[in-house]
Protein backbone atom coordinates (compact mmCIF):
# COMPACT_ATOMS: atom_id res chain seq x y z
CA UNK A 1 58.55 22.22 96.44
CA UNK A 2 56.69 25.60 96.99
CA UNK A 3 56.39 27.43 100.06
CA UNK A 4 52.88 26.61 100.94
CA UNK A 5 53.70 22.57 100.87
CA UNK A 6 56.68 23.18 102.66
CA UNK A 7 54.67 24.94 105.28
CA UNK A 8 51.81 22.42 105.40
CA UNK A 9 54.75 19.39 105.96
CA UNK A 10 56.83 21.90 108.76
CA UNK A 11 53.01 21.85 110.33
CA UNK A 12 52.63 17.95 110.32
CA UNK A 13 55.85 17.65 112.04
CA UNK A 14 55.18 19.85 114.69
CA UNK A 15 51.78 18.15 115.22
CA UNK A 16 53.21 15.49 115.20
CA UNK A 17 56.01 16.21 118.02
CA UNK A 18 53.59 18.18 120.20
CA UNK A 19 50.99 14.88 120.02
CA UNK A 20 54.49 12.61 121.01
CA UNK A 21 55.36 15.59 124.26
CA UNK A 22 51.63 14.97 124.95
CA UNK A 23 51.45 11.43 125.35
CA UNK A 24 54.56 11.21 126.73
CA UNK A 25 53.54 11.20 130.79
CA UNK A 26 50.99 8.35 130.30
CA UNK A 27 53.16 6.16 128.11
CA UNK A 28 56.52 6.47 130.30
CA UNK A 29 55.88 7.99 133.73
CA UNK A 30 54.53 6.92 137.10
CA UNK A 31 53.79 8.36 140.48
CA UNK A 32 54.10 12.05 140.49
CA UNK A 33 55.89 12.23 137.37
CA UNK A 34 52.75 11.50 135.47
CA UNK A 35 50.98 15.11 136.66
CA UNK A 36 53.97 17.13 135.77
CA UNK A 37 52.51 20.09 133.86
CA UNK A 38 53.46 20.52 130.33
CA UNK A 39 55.27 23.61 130.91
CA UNK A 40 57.65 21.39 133.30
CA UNK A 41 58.18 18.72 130.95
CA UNK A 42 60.93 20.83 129.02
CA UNK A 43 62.93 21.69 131.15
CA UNK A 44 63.00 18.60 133.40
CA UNK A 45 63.63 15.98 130.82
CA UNK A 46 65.33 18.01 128.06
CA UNK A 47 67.77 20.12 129.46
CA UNK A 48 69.24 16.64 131.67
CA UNK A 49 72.80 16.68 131.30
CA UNK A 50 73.65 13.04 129.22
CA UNK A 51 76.51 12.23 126.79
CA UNK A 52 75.89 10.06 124.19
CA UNK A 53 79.26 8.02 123.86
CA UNK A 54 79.91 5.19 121.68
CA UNK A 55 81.82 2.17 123.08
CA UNK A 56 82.36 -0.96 121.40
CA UNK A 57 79.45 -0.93 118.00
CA UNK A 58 77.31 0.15 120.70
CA UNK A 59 75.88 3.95 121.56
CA UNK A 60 75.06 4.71 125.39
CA UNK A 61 73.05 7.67 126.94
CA UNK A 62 75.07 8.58 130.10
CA UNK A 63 73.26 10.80 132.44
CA UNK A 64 74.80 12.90 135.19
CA UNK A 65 73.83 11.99 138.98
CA UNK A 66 73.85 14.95 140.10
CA UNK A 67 70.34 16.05 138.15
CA UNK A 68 67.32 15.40 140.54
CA UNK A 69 65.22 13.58 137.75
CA UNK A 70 67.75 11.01 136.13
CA UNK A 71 65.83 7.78 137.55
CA UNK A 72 62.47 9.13 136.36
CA UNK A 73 64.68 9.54 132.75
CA UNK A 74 66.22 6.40 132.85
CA UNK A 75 63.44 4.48 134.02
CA UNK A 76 60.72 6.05 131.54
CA UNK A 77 63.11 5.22 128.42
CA UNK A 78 63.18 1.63 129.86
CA UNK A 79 59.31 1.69 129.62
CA UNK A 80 59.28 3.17 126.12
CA UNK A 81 61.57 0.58 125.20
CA UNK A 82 59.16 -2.25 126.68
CA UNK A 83 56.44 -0.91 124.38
CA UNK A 84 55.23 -3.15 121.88
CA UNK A 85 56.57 -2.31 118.56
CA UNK A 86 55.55 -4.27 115.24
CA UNK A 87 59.33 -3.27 113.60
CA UNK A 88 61.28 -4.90 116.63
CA UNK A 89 61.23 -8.27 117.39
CA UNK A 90 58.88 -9.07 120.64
CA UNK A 91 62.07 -10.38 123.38
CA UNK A 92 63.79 -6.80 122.69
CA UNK A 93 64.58 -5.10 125.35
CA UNK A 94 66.79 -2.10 126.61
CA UNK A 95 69.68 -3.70 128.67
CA UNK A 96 70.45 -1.54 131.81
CA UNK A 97 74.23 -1.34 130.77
CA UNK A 98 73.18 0.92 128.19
CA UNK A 99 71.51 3.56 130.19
CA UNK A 100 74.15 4.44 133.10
CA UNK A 101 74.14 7.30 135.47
CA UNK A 102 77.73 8.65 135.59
CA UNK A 103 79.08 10.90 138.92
CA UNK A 104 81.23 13.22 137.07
CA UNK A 105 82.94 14.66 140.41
CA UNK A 106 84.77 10.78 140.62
CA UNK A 107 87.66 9.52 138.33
CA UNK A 108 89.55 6.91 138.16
CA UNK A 109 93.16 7.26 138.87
CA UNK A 110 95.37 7.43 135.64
CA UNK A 111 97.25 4.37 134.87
CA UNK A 112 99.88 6.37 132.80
CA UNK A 113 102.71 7.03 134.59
CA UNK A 114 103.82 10.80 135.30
């Protein structure tokens, strides 16, 4: 592949991506979350602390509860997920088990003995 193709596809993508970021508020927000400036969108929704653990066949985004914009996370990937979608059968939907909020500052006492 030359350079210049390689370029033009690199472009697509990005157009692509900044079309996604730009349609983003309407598709998945409400309330005040919707007029969030685009400059704001960054670094409130993709610098959230989340681990993505695997559990039983099944991967789970875990957000921290300590970040002041998890529900507006957790409840716009919920809406994203209710989206129609022609390659997903219509009675899909995004159960809430798989989107928790986690409090890092508890744990639960070890069961190991000392």
């Amino acid at each position: 592949m030359h350079d210049a193709a390689q370029n033009q596809i690199w472009l697509e993508i990005v157009q692509i991506a900044l079309d996604l970021l730009a349609r983003l508020p309407m598709l998945a927000f409400t309330g005040k979350a919707r007029r969030w400036e685009p400059k704001k969108l960054p670094l409130r929704l993709f610098s959230a602390a989340a681990q993505l653990v695997t559990t039983a066949r099944r991967r789970r985004l875990r957000f921290t509860c300590h970040w002041p914009w998890t529900d507006v996370i957790t409840s716009a990937i919920q809406r994203l997920a209710a989206l129609p979608n022609p390659g997903r059968p219509a009675a899909f939907t995004v159960p809430a088990s798989l989107i928790n909020h986690r409090n890092r500052g508890t744990r639960r006492p070890s069961s190991r003995p000392s």
